[in-house]
C-alpha atoms as a PDB file:
ATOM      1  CA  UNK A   1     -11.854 -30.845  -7.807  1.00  0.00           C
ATOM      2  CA  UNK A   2      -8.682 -33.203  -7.528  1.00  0.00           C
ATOM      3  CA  UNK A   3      -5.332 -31.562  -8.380  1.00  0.00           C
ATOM      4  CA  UNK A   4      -4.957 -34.570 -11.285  1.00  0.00           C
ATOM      5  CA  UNK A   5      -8.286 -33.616 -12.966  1.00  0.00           C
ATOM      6  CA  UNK A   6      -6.972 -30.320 -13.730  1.00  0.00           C
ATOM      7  CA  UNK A   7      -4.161 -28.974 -15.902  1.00  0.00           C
ATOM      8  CA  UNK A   8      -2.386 -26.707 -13.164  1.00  0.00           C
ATOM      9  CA  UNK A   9      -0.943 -23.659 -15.383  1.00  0.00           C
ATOM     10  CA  UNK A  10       1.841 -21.783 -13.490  1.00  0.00           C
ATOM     11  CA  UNK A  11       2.384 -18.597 -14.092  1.00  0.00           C
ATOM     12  CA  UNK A  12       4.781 -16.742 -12.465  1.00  0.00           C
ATOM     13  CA  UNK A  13       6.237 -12.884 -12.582  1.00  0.00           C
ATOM     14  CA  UNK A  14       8.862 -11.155 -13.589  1.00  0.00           C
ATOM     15  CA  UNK A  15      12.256 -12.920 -13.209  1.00  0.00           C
ATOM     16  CA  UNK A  16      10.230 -16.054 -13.331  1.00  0.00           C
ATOM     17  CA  UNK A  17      10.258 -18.745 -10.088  1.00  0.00           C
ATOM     18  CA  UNK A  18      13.547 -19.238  -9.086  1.00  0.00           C
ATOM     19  CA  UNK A  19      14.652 -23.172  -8.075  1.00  0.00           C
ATOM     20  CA  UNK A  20      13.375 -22.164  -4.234  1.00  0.00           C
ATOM     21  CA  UNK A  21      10.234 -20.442  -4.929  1.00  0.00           C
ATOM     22  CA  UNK A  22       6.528 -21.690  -3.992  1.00  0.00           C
ATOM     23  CA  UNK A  23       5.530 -22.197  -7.432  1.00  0.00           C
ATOM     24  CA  UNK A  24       8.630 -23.940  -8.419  1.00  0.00           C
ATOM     25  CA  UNK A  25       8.193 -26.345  -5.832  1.00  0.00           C
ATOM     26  CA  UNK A  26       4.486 -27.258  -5.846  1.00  0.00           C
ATOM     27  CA  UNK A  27       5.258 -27.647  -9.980  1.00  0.00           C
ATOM     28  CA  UNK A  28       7.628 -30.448  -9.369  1.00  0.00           C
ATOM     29  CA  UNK A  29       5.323 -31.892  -6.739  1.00  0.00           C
ATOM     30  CA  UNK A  30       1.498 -31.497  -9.069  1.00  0.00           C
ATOM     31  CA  UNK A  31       1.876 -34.500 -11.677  1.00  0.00           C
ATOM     32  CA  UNK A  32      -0.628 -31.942 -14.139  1.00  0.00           C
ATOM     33  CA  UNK A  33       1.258 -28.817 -13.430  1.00  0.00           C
ATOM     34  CA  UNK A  34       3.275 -26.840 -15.954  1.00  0.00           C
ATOM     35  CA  UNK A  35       4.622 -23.428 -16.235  1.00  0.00           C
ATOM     36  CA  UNK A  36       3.643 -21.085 -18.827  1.00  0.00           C
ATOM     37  CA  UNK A  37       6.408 -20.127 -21.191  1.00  0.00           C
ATOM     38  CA  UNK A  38       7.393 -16.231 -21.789  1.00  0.00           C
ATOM     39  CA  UNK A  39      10.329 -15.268 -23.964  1.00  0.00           C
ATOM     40  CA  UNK A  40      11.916 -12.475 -21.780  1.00  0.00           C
ATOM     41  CA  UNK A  41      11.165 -12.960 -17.833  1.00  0.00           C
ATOM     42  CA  UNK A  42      13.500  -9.853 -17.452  1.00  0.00           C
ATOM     43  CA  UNK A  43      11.318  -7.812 -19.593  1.00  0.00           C
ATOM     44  CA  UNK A  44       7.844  -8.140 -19.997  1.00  0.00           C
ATOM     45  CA  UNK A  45       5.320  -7.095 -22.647  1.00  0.00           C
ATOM     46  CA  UNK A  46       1.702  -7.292 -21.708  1.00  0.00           C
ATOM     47  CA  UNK A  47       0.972  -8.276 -25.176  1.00  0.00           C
ATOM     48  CA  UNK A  48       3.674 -10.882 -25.358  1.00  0.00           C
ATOM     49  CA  UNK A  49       2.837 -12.408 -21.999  1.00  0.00           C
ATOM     50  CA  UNK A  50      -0.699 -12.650 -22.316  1.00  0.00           C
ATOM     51  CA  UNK A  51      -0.676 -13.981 -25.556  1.00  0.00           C
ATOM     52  CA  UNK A  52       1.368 -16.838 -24.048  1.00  0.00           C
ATOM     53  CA  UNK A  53      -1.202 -17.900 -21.037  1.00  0.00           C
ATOM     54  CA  UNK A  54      -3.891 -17.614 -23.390  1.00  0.00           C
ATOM     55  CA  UNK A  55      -2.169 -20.197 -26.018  1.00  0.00           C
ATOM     56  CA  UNK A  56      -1.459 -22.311 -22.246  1.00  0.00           C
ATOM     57  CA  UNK A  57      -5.221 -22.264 -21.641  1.00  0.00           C
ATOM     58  CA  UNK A  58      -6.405 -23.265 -25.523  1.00  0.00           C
ATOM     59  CA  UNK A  59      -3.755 -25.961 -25.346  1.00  0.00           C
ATOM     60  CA  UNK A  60      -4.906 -27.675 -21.799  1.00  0.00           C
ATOM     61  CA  UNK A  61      -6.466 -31.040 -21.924  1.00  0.00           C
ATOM     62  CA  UNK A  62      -8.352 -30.958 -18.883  1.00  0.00           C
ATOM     63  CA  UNK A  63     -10.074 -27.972 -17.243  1.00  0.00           C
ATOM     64  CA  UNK A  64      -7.386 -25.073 -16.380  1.00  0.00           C
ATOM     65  CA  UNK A  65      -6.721 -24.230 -12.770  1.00  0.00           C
ATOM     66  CA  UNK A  66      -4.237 -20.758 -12.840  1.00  0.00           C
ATOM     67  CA  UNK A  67      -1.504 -20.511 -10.189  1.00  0.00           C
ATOM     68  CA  UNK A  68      -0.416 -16.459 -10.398  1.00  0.00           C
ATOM     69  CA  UNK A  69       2.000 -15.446  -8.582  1.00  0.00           C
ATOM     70  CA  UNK A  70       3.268 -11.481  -8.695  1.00  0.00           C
ATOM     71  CA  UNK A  71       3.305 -10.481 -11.846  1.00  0.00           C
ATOM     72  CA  UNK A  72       1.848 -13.035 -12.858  1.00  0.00           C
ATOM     73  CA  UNK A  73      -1.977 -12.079 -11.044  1.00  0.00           C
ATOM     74  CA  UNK A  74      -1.777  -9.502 -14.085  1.00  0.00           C
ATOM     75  CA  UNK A  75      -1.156 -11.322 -16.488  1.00  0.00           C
ATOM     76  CA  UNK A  76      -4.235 -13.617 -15.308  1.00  0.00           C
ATOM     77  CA  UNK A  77      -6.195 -10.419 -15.074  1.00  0.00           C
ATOM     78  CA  UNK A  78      -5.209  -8.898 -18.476  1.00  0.00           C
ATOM     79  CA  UNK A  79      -5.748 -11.951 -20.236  1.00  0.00           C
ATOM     80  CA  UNK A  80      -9.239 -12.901 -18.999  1.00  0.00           C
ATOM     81  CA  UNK A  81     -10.519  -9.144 -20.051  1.00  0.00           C
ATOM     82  CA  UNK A  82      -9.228 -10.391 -24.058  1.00  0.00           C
ATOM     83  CA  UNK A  83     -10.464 -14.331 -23.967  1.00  0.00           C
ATOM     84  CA  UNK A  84     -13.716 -15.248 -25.780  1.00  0.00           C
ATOM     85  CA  UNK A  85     -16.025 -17.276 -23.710  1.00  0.00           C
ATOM     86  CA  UNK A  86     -14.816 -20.467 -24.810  1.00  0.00           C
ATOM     87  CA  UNK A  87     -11.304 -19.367 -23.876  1.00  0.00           C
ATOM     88  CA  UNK A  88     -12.628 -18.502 -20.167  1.00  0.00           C
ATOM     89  CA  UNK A  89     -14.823 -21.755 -19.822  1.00  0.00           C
ATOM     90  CA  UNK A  90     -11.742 -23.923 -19.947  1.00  0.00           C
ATOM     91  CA  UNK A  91     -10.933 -21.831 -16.358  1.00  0.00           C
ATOM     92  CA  UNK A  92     -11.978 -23.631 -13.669  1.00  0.00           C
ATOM     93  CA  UNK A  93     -10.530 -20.988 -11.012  1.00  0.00           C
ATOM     94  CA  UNK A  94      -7.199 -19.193 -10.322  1.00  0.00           C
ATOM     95  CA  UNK A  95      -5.809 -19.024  -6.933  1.00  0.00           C
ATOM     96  CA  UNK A  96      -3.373 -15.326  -7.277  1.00  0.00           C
ATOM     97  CA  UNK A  97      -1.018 -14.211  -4.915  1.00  0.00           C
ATOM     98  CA  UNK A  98       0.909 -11.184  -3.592  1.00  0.00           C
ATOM     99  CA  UNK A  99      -0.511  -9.641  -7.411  1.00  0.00           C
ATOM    100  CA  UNK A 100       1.672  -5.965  -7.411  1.00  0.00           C
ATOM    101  CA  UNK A 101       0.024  -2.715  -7.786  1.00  0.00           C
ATOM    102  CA  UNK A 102       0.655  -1.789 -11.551  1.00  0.00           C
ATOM    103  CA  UNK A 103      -0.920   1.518 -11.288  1.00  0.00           C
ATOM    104  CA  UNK A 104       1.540   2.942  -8.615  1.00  0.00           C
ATOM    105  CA  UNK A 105       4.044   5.034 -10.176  1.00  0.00           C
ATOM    106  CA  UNK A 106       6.548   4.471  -7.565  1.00  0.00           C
ATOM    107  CA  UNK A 107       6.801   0.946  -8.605  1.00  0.00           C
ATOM    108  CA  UNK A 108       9.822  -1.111  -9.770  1.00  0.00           C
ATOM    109  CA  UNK A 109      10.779  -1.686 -12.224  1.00  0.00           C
ATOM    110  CA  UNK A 110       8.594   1.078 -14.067  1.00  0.00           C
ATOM    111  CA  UNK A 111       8.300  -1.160 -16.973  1.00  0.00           C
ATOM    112  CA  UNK A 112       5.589  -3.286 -14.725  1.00  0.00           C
ATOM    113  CA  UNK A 113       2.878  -0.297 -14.849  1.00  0.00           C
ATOM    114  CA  UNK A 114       2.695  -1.471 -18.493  1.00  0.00           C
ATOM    115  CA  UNK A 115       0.499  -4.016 -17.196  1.00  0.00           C
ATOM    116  CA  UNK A 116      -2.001  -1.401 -15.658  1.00  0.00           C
ATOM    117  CA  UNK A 117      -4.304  -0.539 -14.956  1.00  0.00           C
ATOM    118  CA  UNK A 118      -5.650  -3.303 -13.712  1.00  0.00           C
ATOM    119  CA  UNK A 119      -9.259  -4.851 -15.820  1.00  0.00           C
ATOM    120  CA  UNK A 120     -12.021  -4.294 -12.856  1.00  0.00           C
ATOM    121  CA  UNK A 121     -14.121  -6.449 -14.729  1.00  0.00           C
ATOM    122  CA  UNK A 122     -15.128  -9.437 -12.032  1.00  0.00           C
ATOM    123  CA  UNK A 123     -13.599 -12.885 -13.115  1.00  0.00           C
ATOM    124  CA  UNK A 124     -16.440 -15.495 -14.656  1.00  0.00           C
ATOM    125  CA  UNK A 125     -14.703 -18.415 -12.708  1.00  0.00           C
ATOM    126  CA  UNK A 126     -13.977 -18.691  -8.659  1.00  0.00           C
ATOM    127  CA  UNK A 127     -10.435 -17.079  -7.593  1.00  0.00           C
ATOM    128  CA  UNK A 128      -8.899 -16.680  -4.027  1.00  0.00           C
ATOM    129  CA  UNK A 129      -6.314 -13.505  -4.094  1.00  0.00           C
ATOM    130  CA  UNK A 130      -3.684 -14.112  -1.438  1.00  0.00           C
ATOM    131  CA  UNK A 131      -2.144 -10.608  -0.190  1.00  0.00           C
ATOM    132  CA  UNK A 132       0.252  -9.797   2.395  1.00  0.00           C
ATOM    133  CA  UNK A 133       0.117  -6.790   4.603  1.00  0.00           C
ATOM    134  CA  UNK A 134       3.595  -5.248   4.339  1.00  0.00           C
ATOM    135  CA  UNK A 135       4.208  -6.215   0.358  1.00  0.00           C
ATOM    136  CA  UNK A 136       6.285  -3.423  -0.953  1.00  0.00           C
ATOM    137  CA  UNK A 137       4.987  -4.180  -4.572  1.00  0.00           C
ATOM    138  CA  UNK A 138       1.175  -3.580  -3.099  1.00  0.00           C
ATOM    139  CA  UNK A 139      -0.571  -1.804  -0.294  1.00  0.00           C
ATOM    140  CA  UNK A 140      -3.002  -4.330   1.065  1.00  0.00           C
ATOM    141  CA  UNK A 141      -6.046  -2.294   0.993  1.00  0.00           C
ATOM    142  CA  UNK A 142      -5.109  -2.066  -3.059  1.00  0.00           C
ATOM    143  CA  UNK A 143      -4.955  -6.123  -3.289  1.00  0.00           C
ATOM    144  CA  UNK A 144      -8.183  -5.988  -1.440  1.00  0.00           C
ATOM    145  CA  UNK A 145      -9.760  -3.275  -4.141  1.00  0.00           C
ATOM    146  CA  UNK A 146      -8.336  -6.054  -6.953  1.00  0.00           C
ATOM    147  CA  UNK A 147     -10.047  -8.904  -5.262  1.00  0.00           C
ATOM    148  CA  UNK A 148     -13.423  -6.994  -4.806  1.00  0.00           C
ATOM    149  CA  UNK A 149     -13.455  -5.998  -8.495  1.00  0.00           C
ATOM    150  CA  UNK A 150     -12.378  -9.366  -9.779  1.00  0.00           C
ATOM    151  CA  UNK A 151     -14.638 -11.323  -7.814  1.00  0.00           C
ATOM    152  CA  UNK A 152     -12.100 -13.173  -5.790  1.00  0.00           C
ATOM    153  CA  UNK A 153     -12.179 -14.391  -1.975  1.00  0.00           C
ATOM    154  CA  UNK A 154      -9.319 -12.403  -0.051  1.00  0.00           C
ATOM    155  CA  UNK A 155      -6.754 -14.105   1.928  1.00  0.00           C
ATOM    156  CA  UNK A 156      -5.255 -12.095   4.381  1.00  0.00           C
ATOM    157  CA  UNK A 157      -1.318 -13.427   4.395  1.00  0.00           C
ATOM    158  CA  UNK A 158      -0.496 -10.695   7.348  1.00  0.00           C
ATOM    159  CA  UNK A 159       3.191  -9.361   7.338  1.00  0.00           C
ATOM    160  CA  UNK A 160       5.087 -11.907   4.577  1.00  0.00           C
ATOM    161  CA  UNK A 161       6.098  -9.431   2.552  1.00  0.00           C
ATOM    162  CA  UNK A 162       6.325 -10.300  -1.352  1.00  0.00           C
ATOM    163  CA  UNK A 163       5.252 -14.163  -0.593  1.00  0.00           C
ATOM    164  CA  UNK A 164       7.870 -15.496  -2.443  1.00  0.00           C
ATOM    165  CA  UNK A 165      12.042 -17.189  -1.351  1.00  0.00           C
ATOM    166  CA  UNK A 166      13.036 -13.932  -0.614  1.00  0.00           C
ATOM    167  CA  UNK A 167      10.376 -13.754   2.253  1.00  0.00           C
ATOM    168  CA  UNK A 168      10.999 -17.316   3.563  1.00  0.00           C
ATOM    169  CA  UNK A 169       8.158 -18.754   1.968  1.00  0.00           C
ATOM    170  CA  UNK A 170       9.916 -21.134   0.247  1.00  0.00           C
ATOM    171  CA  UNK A 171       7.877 -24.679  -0.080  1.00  0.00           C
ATOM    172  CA  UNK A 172       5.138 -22.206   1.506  1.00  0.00           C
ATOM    173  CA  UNK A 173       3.490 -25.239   3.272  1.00  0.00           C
ATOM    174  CA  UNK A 174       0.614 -22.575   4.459  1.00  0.00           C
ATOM    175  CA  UNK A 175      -0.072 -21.337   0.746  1.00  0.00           C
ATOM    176  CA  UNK A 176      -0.635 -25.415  -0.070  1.00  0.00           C
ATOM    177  CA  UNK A 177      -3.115 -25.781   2.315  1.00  0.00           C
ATOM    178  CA  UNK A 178      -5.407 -22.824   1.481  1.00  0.00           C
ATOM    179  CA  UNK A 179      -4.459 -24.223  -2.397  1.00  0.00           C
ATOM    180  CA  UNK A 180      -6.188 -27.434  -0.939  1.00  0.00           C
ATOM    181  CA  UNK A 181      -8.929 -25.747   0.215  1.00  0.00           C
ATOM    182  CA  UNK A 182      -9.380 -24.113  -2.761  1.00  0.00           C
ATOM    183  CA  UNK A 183      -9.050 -26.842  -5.238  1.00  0.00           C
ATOM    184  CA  UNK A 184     -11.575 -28.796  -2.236  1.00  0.00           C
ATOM    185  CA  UNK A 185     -14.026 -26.267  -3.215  1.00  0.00           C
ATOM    186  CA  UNK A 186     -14.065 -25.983  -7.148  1.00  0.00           C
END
């Protein structure tokens, strides 16, 4: 699938994508990409912010390719467990990275365990789950026990922490690529 035959839906975590984030950056640079909209990035409501990508999705005019980044992997995740099937069939895949582990009470801010646990249902579209192996939101063997039960090919990121500007992964020119590869493959 071609990047322009798909409405790219953004959705990014808590705090949103800053001007030097990934997401930001591929947004501006995908023609069909848009973010979706949440009313409080500083604190989210499961309810609030799924109800939002779910109103993205119905809205698309093409077939809906997810970009999830952080929080936003459980947002993707929540949402799919409430759409009907003609809500999921508009999902053509959703490429998820560095999702954080919203069942460990240690977690920070507490308010993201609101968003766990986590559906284990397996997603009815193709996903790739990108993970890094020192992210302090998630242990890697947890991102590997969400991409088993969601169905999703694992991408093993190695030691880039949270995969975001803070990290150095800026334009994340590695990320596009497997994006490519994904997109190649849909």
């Amino acid at each position: 699938m071609k990047i322009s035959d798909a409405d790219i839906i953004m959705v990014p975590g808590y705090t949103n994508s800053g001007p030097d984030h990934w997401q930001t950056r591929w947004e501006s640079q995908m023609k069909t990409a848009r973010r979706v909209s949440q009313e409080d990035w500083h604190k989210p409501v499961v309810e609030d912010w799924t109800r939002n990508l779910i109103t993205a999705v119905e809205e698309a005019s093409k077939p809906v390719v997810l970009v999830a980044h952080s929080l936003g992997g459980q947002v993707v995740a929540q949402s799919v467990a409430q759409m009907d099937d003609d809500q999921k069939s508009r999902i053509r895949g959703a490429f998820i990275v560095a999702p954080p582990d919203v069942e460990n009470p240690s977690i920070r801010p507490k308010h993201l365990m609101t968003f766990g646990p986590y559906p284990r249902d397996p997603f009815p579209f193709p996903s790739t789950l990108v993970a890094s192996q020192n992210d302090h939101f998630c242990d890697f063997q947890v991102a590997g026990d969400m991409a088993n039960a969601w169905g999703s090919h694992l991408v093993d990121a190695r030691e880039s922490g949270h995969i975001n500007a803070d990290s150095g992964h800026g334009p994340w020119p590695d990320g596009l690529m497997v994006f490519a590869n994904f997109m190649k493959n849909l």
